[in-house]
N, C-alpha and C. Protein backbone atom coordinates (compact mmCIF):
# COMPACT_ATOMS: atom_id res chain seq x y z
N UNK A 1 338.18 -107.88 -38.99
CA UNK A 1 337.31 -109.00 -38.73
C UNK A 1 336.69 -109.43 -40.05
N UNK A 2 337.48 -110.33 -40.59
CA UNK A 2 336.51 -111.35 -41.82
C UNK A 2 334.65 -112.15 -41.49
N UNK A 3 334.16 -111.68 -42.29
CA UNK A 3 332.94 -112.65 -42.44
C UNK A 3 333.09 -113.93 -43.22
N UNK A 4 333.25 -114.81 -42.53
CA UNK A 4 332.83 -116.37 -43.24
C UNK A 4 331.81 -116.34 -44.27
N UNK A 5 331.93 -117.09 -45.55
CA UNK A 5 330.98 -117.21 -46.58
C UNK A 5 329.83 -117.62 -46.25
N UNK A 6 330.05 -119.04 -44.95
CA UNK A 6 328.83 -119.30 -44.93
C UNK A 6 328.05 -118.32 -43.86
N UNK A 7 328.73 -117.40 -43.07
CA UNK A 7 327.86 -116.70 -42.91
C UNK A 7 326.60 -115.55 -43.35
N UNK A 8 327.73 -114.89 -44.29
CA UNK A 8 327.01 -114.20 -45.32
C UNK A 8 326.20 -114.69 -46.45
N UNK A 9 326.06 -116.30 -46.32
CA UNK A 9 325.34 -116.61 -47.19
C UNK A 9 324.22 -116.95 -46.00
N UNK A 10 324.24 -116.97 -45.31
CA UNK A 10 323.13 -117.19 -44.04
C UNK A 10 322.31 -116.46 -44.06
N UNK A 11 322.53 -115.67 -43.75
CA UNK A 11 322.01 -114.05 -43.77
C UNK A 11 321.51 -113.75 -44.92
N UNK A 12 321.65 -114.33 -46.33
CA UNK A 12 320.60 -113.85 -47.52
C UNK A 12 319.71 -115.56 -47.30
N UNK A 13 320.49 -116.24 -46.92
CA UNK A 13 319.35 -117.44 -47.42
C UNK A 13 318.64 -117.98 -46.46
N UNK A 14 318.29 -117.41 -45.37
CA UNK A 14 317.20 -117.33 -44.23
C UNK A 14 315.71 -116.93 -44.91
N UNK A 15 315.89 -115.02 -44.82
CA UNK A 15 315.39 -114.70 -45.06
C UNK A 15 314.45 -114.88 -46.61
N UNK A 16 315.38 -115.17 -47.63
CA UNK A 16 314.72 -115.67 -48.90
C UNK A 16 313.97 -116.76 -48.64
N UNK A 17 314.41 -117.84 -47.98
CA UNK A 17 313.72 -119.01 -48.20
C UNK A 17 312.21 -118.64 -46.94
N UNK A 18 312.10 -118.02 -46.19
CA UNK A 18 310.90 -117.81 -45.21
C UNK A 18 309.96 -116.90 -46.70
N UNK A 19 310.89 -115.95 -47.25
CA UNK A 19 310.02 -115.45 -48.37
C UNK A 19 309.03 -116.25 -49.50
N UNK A 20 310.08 -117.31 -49.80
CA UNK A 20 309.51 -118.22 -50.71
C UNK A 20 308.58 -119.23 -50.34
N UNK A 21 309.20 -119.60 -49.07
CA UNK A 21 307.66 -119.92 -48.03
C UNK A 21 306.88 -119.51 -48.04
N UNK A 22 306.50 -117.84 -47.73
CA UNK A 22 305.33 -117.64 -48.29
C UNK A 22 304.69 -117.55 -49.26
N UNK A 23 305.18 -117.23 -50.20
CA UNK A 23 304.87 -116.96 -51.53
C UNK A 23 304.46 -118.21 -52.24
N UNK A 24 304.93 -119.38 -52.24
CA UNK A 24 304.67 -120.26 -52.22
C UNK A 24 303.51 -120.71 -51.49
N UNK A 25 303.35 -120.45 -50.43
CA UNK A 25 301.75 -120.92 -49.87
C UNK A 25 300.65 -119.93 -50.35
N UNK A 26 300.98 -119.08 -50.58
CA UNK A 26 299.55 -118.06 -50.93
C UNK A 26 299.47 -118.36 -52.66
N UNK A 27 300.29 -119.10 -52.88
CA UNK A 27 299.96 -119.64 -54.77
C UNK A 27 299.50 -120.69 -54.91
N UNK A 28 299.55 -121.25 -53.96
CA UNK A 28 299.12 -123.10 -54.33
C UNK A 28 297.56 -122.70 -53.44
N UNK A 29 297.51 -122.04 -52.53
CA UNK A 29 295.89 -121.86 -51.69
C UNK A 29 295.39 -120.38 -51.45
N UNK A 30 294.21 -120.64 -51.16
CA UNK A 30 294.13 -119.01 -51.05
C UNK A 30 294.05 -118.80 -49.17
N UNK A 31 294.15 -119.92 -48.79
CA UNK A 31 294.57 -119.63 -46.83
C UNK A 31 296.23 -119.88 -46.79
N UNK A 32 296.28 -119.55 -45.57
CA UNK A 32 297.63 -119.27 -45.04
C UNK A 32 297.58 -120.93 -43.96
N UNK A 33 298.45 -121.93 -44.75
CA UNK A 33 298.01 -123.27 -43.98
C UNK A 33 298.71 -122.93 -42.90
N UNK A 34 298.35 -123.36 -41.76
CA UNK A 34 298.58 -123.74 -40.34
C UNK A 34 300.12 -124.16 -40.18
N UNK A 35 300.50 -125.12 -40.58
CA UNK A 35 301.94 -125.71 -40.82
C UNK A 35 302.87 -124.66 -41.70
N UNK A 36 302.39 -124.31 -42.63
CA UNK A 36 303.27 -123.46 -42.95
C UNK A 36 303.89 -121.64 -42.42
N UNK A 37 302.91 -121.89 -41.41
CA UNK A 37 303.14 -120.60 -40.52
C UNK A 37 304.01 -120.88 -39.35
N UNK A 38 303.69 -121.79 -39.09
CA UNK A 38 304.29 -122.54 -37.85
C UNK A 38 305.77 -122.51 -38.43
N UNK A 39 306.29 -123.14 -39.73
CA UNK A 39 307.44 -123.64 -39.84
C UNK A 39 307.94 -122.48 -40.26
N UNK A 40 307.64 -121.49 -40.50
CA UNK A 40 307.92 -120.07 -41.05
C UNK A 40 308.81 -119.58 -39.58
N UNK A 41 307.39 -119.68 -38.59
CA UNK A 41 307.89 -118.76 -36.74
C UNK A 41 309.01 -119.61 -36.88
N UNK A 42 308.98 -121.05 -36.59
CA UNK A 42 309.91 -121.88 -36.37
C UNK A 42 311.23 -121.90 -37.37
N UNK A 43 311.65 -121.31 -38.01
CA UNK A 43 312.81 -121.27 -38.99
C UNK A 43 313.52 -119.79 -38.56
N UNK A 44 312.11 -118.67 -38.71
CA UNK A 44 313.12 -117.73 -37.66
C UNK A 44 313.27 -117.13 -36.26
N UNK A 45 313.05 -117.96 -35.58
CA UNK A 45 313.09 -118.40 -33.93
C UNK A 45 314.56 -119.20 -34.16
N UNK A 46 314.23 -120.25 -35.12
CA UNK A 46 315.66 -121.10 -34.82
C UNK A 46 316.53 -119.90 -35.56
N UNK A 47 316.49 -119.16 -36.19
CA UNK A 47 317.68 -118.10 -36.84
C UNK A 47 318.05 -117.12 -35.94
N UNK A 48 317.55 -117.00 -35.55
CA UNK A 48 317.80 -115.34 -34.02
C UNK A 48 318.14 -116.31 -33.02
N UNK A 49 317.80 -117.68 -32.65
CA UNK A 49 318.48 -118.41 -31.48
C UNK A 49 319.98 -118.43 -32.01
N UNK A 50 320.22 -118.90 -32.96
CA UNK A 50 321.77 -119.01 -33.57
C UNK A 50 322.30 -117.66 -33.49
N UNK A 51 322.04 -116.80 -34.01
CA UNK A 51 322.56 -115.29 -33.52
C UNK A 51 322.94 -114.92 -32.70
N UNK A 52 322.35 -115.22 -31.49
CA UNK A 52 322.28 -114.92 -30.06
C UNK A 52 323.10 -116.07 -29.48
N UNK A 53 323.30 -117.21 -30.12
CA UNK A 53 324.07 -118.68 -29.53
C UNK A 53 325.43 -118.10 -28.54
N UNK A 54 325.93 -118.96 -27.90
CA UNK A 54 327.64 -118.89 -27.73
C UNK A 54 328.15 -119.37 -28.50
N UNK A 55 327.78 -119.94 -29.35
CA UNK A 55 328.59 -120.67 -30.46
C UNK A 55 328.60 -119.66 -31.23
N UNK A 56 327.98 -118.77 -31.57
CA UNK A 56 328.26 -117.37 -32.45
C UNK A 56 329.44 -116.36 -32.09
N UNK A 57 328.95 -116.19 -30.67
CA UNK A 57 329.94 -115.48 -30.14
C UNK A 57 331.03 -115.52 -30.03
N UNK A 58 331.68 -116.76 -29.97
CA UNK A 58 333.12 -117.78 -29.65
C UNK A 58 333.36 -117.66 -30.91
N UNK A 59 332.46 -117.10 -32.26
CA UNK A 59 333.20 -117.14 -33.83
C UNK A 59 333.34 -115.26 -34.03
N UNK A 60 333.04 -114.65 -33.36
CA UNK A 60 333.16 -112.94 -32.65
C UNK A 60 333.73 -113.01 -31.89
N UNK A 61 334.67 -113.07 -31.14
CA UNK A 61 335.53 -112.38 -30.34
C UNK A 61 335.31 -111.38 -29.91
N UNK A 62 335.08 -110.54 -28.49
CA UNK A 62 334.85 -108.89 -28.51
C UNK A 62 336.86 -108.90 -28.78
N UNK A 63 337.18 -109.17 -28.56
CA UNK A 63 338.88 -108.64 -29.01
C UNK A 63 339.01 -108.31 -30.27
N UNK A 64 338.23 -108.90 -31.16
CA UNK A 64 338.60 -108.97 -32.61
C UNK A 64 337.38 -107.73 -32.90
N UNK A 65 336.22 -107.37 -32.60
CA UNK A 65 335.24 -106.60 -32.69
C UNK A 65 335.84 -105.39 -32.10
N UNK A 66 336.46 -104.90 -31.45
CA UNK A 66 336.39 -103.25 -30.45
C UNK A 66 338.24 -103.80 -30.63
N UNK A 67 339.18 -102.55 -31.19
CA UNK A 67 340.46 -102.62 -30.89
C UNK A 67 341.05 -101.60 -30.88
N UNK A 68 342.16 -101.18 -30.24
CA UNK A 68 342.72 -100.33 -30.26
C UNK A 68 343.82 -99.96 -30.75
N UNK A 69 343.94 -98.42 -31.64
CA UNK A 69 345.20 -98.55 -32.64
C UNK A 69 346.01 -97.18 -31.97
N UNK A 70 346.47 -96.95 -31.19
CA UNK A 70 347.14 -95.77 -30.87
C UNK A 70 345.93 -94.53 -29.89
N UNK A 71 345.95 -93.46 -29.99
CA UNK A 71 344.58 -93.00 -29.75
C UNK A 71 343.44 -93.28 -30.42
N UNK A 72 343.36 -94.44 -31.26
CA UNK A 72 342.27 -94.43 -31.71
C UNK A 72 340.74 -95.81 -31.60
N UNK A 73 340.01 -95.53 -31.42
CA UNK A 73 339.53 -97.24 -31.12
C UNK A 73 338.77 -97.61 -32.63
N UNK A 74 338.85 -98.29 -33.01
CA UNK A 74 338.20 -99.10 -34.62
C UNK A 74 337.31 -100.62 -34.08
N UNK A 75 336.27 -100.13 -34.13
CA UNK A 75 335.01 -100.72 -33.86
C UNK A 75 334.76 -101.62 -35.61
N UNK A 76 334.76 -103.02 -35.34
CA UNK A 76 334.32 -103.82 -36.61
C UNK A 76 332.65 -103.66 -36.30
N UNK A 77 332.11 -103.71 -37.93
CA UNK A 77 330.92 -104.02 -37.90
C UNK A 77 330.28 -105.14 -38.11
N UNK A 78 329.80 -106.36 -37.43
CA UNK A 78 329.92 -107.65 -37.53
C UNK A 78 328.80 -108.20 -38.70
N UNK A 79 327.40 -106.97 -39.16
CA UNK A 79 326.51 -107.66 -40.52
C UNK A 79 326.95 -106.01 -41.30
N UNK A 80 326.23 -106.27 -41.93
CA UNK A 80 325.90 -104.77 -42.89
C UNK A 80 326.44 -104.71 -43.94
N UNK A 81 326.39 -103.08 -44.60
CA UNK A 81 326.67 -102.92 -46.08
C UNK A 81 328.04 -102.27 -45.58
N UNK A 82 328.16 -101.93 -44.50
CA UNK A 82 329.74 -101.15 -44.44
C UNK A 82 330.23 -102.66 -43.97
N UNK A 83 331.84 -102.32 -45.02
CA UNK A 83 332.78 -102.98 -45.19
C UNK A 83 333.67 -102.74 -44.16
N UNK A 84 334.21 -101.53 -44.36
CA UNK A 84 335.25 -100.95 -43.30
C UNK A 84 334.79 -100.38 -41.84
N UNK A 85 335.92 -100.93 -40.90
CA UNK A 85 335.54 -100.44 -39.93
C UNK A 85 335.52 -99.09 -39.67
N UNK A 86 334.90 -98.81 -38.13
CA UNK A 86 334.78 -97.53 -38.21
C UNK A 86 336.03 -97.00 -36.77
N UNK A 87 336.96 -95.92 -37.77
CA UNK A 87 338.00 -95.77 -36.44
C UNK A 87 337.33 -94.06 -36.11
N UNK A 88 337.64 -94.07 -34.74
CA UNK A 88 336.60 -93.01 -33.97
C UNK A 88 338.30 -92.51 -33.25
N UNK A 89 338.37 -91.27 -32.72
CA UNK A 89 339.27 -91.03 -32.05
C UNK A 89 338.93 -90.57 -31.32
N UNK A 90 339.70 -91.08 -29.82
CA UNK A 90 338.94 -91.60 -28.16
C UNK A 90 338.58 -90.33 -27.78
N UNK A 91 338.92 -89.08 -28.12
CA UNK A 91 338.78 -87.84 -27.41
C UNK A 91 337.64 -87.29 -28.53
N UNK A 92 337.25 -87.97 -29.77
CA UNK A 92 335.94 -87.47 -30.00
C UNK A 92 334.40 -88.03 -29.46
N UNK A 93 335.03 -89.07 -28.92
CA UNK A 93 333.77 -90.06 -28.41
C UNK A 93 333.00 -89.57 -26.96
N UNK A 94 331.82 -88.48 -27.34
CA UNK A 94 330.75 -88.42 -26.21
C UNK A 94 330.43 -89.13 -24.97
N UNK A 95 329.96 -90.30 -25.91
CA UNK A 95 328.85 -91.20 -24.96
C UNK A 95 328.77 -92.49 -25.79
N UNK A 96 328.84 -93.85 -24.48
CA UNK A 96 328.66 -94.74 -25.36
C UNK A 96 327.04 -95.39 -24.48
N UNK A 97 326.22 -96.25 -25.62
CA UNK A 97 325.10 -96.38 -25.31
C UNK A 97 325.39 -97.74 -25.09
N UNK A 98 324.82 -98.59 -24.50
CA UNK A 98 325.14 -100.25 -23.79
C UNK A 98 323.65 -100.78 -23.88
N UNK A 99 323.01 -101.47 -24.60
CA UNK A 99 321.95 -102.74 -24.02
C UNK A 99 322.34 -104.11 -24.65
N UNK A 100 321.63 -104.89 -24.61
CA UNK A 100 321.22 -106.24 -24.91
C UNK A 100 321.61 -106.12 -26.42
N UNK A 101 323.02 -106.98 -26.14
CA UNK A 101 323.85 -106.89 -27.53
C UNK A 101 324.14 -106.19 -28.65
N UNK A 102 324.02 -104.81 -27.78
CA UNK A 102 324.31 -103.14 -29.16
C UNK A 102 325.17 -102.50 -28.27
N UNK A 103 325.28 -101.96 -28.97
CA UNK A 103 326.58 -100.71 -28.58
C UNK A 103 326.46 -99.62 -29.51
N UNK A 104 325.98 -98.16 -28.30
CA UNK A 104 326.15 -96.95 -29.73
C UNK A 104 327.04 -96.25 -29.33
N UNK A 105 327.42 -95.80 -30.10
CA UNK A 105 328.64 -94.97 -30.16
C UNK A 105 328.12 -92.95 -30.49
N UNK A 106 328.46 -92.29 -29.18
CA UNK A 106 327.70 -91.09 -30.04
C UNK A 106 329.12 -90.09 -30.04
N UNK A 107 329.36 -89.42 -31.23
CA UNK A 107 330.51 -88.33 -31.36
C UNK A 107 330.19 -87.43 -31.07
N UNK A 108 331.51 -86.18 -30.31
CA UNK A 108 331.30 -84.56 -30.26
C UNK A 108 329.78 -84.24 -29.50
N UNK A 109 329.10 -84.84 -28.58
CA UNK A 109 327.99 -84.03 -28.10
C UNK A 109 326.96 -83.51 -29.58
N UNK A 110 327.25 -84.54 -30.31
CA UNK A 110 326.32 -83.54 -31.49
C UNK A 110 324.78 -84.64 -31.75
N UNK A 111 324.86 -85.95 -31.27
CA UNK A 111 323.89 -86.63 -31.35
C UNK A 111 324.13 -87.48 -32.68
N UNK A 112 325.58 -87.54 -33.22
CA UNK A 112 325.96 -87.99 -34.22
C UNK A 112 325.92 -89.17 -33.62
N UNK A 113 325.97 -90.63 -34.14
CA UNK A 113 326.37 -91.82 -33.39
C UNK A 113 326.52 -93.07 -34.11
N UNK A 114 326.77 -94.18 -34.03
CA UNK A 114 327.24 -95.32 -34.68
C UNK A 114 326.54 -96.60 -33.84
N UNK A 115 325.67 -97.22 -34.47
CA UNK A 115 325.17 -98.41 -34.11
C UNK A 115 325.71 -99.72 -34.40
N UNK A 116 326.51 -100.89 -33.17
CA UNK A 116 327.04 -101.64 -33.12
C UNK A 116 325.73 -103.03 -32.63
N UNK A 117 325.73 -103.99 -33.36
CA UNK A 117 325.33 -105.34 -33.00
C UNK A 117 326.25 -106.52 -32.44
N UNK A 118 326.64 -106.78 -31.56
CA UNK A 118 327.42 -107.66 -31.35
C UNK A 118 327.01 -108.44 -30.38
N UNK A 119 327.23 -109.96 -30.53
CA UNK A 119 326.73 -111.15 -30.25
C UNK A 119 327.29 -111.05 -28.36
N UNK A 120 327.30 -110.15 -27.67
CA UNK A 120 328.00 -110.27 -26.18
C UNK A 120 327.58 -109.32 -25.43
N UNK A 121 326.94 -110.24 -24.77
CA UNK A 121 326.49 -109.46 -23.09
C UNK A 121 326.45 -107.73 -23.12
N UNK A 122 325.98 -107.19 -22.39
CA UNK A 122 326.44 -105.29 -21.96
C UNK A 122 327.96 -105.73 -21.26
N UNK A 123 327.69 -106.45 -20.14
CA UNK A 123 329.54 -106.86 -19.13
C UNK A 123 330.06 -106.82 -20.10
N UNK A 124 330.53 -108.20 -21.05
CA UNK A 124 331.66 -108.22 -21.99
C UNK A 124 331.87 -106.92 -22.73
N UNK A 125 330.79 -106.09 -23.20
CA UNK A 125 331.24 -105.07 -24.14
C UNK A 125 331.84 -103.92 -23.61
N UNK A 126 331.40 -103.75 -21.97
CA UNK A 126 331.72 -102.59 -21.33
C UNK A 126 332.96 -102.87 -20.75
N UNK A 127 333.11 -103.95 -20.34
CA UNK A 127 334.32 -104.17 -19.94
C UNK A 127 335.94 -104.47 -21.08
N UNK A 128 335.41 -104.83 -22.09
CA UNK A 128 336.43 -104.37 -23.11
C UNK A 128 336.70 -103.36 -23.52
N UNK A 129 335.82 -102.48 -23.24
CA UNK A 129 336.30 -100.85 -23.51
C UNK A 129 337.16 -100.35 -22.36
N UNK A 130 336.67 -100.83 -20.76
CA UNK A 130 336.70 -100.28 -19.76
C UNK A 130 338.47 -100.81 -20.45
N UNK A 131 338.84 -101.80 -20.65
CA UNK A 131 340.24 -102.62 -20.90
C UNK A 131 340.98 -101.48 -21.63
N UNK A 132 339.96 -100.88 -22.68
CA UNK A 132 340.83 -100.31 -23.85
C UNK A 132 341.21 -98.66 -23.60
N UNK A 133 340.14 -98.35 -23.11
CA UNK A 133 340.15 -96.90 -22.90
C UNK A 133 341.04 -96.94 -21.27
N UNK A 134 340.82 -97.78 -20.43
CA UNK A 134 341.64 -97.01 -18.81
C UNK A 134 340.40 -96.33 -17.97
N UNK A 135 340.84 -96.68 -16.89
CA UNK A 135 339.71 -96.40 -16.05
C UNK A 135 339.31 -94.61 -16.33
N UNK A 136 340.43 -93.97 -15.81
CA UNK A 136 340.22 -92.45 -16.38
C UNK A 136 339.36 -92.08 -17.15
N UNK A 137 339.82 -92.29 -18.63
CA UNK A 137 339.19 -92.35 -19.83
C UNK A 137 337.64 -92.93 -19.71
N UNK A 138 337.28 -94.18 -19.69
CA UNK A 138 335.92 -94.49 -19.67
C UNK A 138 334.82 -94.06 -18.54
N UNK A 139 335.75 -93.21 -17.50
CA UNK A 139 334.50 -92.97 -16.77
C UNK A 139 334.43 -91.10 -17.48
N UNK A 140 335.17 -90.53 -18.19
CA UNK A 140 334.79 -89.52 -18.60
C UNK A 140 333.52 -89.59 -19.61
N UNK A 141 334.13 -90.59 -20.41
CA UNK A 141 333.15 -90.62 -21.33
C UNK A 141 331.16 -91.07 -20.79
N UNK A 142 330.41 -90.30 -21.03
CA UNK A 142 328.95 -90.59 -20.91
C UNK A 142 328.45 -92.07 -21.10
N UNK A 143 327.37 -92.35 -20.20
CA UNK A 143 326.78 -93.84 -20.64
C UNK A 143 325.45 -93.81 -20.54
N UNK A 144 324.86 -94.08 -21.55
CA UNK A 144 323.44 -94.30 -21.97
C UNK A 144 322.69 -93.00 -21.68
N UNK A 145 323.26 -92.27 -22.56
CA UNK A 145 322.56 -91.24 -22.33
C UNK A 145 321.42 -91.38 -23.68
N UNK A 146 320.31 -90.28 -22.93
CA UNK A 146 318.66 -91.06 -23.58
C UNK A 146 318.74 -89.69 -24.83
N UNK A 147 317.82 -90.13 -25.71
CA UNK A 147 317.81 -89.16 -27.23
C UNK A 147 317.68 -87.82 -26.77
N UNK A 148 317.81 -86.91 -27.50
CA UNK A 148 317.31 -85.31 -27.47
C UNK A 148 316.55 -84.98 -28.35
N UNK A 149 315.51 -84.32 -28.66
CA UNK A 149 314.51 -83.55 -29.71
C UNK A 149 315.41 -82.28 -29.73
């Protein structure tokens, strides 16, 4: 799964420019003007709405995100500093964790695990595994199981 330039340039030039927003208002005044707070919420409200869009999603694919290479499944990571995906092999995979557009991945019963962001539903994500792994297979594996101390 390729990242588009302009995405990755999204993703640094959001956040910089809300920075320079501020920084910029606390140099020219010593209050925090009204408008410029506002357009601050409002720049990243409109940035997490785009994230969350279908129009994001439809540029993610869960097909192209979660695939399968033999016994093995290779999970893309759609932001971050890892480059390469991560290939897991299906008979080391514990438990997978499901909410509101994440996916964790935990290995071997050891509490080891892999945190996925992806722009699609819990349905879409569970059900592309349910696709990849076989009914068998995914109901062995654990779901949402809660932390351990």
């Amino acid at each position: 799964m390729r990242k588009s330039k302009f995405d990755k340039a999204l993703f640094i030039a959001v956040p910089t420019l809300l920075l320079i927003l501020f920084f910029a208002n606390m140099a020219t005044s010593d209050e925090l003007s009204t408008a410029t707070a506002i357009a601050s919420v409002g720049i990243l409200f409109g940035f997490i709405s785009y994230m969350r869009s279908r129009g994001f999603s439809k540029k993610y694919p869960i097909d192209a995100l979660i695939e399968k290479d033999g016994d093995t499944l290779v999970f893309h990571y759609l932001h971050g500093v890892q480059k390469k995906p991560l290939q897991v092999n299906i008979d080391a995979i514990y438990a997978l964790n499901f909410s509101h557009h994440y996916l964790g991945v935990i290995l071997d019963n050891n509490g080891q695990g892999f945190d996925f962001q992806y722009p699609h539903k819990t349905s879409v994500v569970k059900a592309r595994l349910h696709e990849l792994l076989g009914e068998d297979t995914f109901a062995k594996i654990q779901s949402n199981v809660a932390a351990t101390a």
